[in-house]
C-alpha atoms as a PDB file:
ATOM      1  CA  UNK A   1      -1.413  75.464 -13.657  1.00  0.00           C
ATOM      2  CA  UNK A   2       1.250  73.436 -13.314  1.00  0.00           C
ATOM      3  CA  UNK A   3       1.899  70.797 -15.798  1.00  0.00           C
ATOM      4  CA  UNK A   4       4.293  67.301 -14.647  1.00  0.00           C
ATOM      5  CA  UNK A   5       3.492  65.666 -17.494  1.00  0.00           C
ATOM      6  CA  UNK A   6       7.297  67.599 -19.378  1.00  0.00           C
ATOM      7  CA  UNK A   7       8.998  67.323 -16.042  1.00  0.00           C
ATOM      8  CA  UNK A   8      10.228  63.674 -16.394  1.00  0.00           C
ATOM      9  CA  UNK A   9      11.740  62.538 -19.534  1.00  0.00           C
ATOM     10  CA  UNK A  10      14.269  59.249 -20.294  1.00  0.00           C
ATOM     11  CA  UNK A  11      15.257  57.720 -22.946  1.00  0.00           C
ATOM     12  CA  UNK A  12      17.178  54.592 -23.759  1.00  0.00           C
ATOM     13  CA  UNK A  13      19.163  53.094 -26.177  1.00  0.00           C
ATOM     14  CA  UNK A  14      21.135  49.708 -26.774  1.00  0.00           C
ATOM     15  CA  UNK A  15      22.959  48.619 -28.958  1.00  0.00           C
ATOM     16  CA  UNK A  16      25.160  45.529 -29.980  1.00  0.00           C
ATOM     17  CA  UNK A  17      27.212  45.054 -33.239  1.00  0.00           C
ATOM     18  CA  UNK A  18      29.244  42.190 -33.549  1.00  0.00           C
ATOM     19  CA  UNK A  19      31.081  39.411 -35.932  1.00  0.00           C
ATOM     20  CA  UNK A  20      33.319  36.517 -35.513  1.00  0.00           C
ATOM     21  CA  UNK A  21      34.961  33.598 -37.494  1.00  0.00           C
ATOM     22  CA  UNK A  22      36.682  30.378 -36.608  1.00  0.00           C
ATOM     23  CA  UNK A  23      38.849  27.819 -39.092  1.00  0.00           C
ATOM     24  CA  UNK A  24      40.573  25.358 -37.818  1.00  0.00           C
ATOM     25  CA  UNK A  25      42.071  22.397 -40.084  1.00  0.00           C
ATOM     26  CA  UNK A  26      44.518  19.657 -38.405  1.00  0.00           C
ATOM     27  CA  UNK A  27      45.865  16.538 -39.820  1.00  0.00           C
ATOM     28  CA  UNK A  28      47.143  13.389 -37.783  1.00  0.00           C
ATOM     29  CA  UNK A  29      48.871  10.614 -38.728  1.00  0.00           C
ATOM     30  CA  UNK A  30      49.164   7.660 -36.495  1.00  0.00           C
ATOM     31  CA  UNK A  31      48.995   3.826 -36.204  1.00  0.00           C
ATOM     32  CA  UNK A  32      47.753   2.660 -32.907  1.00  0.00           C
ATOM     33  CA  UNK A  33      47.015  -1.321 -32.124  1.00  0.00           C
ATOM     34  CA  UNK A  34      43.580  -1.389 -30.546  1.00  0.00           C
ATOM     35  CA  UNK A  35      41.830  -4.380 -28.565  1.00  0.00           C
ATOM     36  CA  UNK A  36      39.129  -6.098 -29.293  1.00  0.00           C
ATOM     37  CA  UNK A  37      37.017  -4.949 -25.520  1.00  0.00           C
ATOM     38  CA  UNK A  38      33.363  -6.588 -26.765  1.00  0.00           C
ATOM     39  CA  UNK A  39      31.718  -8.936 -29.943  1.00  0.00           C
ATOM     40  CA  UNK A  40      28.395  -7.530 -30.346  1.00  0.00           C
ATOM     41  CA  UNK A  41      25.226  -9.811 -31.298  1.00  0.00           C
ATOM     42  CA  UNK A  42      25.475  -8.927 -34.696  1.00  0.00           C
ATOM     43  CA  UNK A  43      29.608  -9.511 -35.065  1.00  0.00           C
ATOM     44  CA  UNK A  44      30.223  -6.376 -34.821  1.00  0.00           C
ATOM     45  CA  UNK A  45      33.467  -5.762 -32.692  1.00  0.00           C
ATOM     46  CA  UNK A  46      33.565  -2.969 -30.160  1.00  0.00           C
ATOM     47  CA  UNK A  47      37.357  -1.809 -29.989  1.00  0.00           C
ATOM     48  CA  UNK A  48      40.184   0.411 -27.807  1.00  0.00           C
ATOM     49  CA  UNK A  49      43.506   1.358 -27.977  1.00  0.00           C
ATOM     50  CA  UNK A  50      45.771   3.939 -26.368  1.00  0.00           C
ATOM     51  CA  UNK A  51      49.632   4.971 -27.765  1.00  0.00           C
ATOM     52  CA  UNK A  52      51.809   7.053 -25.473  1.00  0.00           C
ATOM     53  CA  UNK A  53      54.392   8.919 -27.024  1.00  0.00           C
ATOM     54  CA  UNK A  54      56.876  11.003 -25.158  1.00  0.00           C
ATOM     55  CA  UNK A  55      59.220  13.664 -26.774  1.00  0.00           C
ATOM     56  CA  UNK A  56      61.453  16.236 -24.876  1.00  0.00           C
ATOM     57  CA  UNK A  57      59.302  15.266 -21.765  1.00  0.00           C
ATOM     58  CA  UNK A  58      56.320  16.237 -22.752  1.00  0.00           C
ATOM     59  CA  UNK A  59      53.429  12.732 -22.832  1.00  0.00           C
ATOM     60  CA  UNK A  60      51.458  12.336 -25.465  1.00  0.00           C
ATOM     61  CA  UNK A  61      48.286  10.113 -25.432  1.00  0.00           C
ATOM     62  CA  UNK A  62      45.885   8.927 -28.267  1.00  0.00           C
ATOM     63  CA  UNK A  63      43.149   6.922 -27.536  1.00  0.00           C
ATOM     64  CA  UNK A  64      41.291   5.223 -30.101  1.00  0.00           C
ATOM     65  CA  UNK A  65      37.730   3.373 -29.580  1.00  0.00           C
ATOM     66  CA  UNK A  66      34.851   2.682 -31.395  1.00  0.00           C
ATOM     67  CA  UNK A  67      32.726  -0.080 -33.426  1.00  0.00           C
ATOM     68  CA  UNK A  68      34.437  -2.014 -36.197  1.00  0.00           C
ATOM     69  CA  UNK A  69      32.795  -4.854 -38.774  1.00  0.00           C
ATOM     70  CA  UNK A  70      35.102  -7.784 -39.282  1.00  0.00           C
ATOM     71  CA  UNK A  71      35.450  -7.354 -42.737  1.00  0.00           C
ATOM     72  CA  UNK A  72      36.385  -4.226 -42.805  1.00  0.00           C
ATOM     73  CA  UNK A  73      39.378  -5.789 -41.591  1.00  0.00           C
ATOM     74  CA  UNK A  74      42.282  -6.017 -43.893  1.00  0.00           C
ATOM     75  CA  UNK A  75      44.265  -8.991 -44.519  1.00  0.00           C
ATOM     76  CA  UNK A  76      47.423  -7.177 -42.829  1.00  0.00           C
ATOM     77  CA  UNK A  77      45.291  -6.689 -39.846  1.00  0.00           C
ATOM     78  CA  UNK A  78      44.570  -2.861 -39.716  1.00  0.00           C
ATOM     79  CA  UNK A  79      41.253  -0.941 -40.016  1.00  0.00           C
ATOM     80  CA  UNK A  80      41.564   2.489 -41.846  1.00  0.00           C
ATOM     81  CA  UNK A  81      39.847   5.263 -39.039  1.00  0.00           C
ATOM     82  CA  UNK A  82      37.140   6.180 -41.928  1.00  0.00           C
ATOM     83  CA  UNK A  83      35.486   2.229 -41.148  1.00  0.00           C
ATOM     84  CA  UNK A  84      35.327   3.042 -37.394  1.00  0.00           C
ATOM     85  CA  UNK A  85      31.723   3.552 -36.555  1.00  0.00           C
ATOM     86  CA  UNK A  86      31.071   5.820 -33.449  1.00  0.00           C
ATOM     87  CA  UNK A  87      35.060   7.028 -33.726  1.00  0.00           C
ATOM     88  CA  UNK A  88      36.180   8.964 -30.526  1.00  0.00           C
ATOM     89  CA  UNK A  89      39.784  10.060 -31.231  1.00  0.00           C
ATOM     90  CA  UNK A  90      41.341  12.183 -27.971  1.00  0.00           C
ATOM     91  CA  UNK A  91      44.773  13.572 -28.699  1.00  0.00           C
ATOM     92  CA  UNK A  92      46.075  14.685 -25.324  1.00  0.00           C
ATOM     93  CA  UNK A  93      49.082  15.514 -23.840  1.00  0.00           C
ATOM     94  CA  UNK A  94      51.424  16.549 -20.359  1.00  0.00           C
ATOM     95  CA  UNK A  95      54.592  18.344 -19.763  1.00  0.00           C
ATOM     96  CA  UNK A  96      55.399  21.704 -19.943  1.00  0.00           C
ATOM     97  CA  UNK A  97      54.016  22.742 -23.037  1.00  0.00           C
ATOM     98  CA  UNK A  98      50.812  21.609 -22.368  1.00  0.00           C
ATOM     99  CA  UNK A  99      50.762  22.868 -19.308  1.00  0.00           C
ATOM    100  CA  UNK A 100      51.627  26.285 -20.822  1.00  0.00           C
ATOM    101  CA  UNK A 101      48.301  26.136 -23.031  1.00  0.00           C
ATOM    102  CA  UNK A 102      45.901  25.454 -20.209  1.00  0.00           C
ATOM    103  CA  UNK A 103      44.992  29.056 -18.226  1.00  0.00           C
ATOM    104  CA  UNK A 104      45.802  29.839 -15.111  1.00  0.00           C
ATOM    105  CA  UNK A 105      43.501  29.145 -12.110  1.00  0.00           C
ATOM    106  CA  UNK A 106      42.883  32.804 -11.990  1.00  0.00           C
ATOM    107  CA  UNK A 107      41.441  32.734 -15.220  1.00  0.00           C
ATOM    108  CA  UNK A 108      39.491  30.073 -15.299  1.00  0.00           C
ATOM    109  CA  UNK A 109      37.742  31.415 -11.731  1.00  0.00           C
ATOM    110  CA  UNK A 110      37.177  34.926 -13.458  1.00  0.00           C
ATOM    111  CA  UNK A 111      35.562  32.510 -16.813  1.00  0.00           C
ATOM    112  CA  UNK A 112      33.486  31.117 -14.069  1.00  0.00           C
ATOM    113  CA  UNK A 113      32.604  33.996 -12.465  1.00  0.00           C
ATOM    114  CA  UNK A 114      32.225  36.309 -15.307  1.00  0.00           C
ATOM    115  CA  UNK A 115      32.530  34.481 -18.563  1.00  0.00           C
ATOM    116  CA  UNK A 116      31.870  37.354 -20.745  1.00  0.00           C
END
C-alpha cells in the first residue's frame, strides 16, 4: 500500500529581532516681534510673527504663533515662549545646506515606493 500521507512535508519559520533608540535635545534662542492677528471673546490675544535671518546665503525662517493672555505681558513688552498657549515654533531654512539635508528625488520615490 502506498502511503502519501510522509510524501509532503514543509515547514516554516520567521523570525524578527530588533531594537532602536532616538535622543535628540536642541536649544534655541531667539527674540522675534509677533502681531497681534485676533482678540478673542475672553481677551485672550491670538498672535504671529516670522524673523528671517540670512547667513552665508543660506535663509533662515522662524515663525512664531499661538494664544497669549494680556497679562502675561511684561511691562517691557515681551512674552516668555513658556506663556504661549497652543505654541507652534517652525525653524526652517534655504540655501545650500539645507538643501544638502533634504534627499534626493530618487530617494524619496524609492521611500514611497518601498519605505522599508
Amino acid at each position: 500500500a502506498f502511503d502519501n500521507t510522509t510524501m509532503f512535508k514543509a515547514s516554516m519559520s520567521n523570525s524578527f529581532d530588533g531594537s532602536g533608540s532616538t535622543s535628540r535635545d536642541e536649544t534655541m534662542t531667539a527674540s522675534i516681534t509677533a502681531r497681534v492677528v485676533e482678540v478673542l471673546p475672553n481677551g485672550n490675544l491670538y498672535i504671529r510673527g516670522t524673523r528671517q535671518i540670512k547667513v552665508n546665503n543660506e535663509v533662515q525662517y522662524i515663525t512664531l504663533s499661538g494664544l497669549i493672555r494680556p497679562y502675561d505681558i511684561s511691562p517691557d513688552n515681551t512674552v516668555l515662549s513658556s506663556y504661549i498657549a497652543d505654541a507652534k515654533i517652525e525653524y526652517t531654512g534655504k540655501g545650500a545646506v539645507s538643501d544638502k539635508q533634504r534627499p534626493g528625488w530618487l530617494m524619496r520615490l524609492l521611500d514611497y515606493v518601498w519605505p522599508f
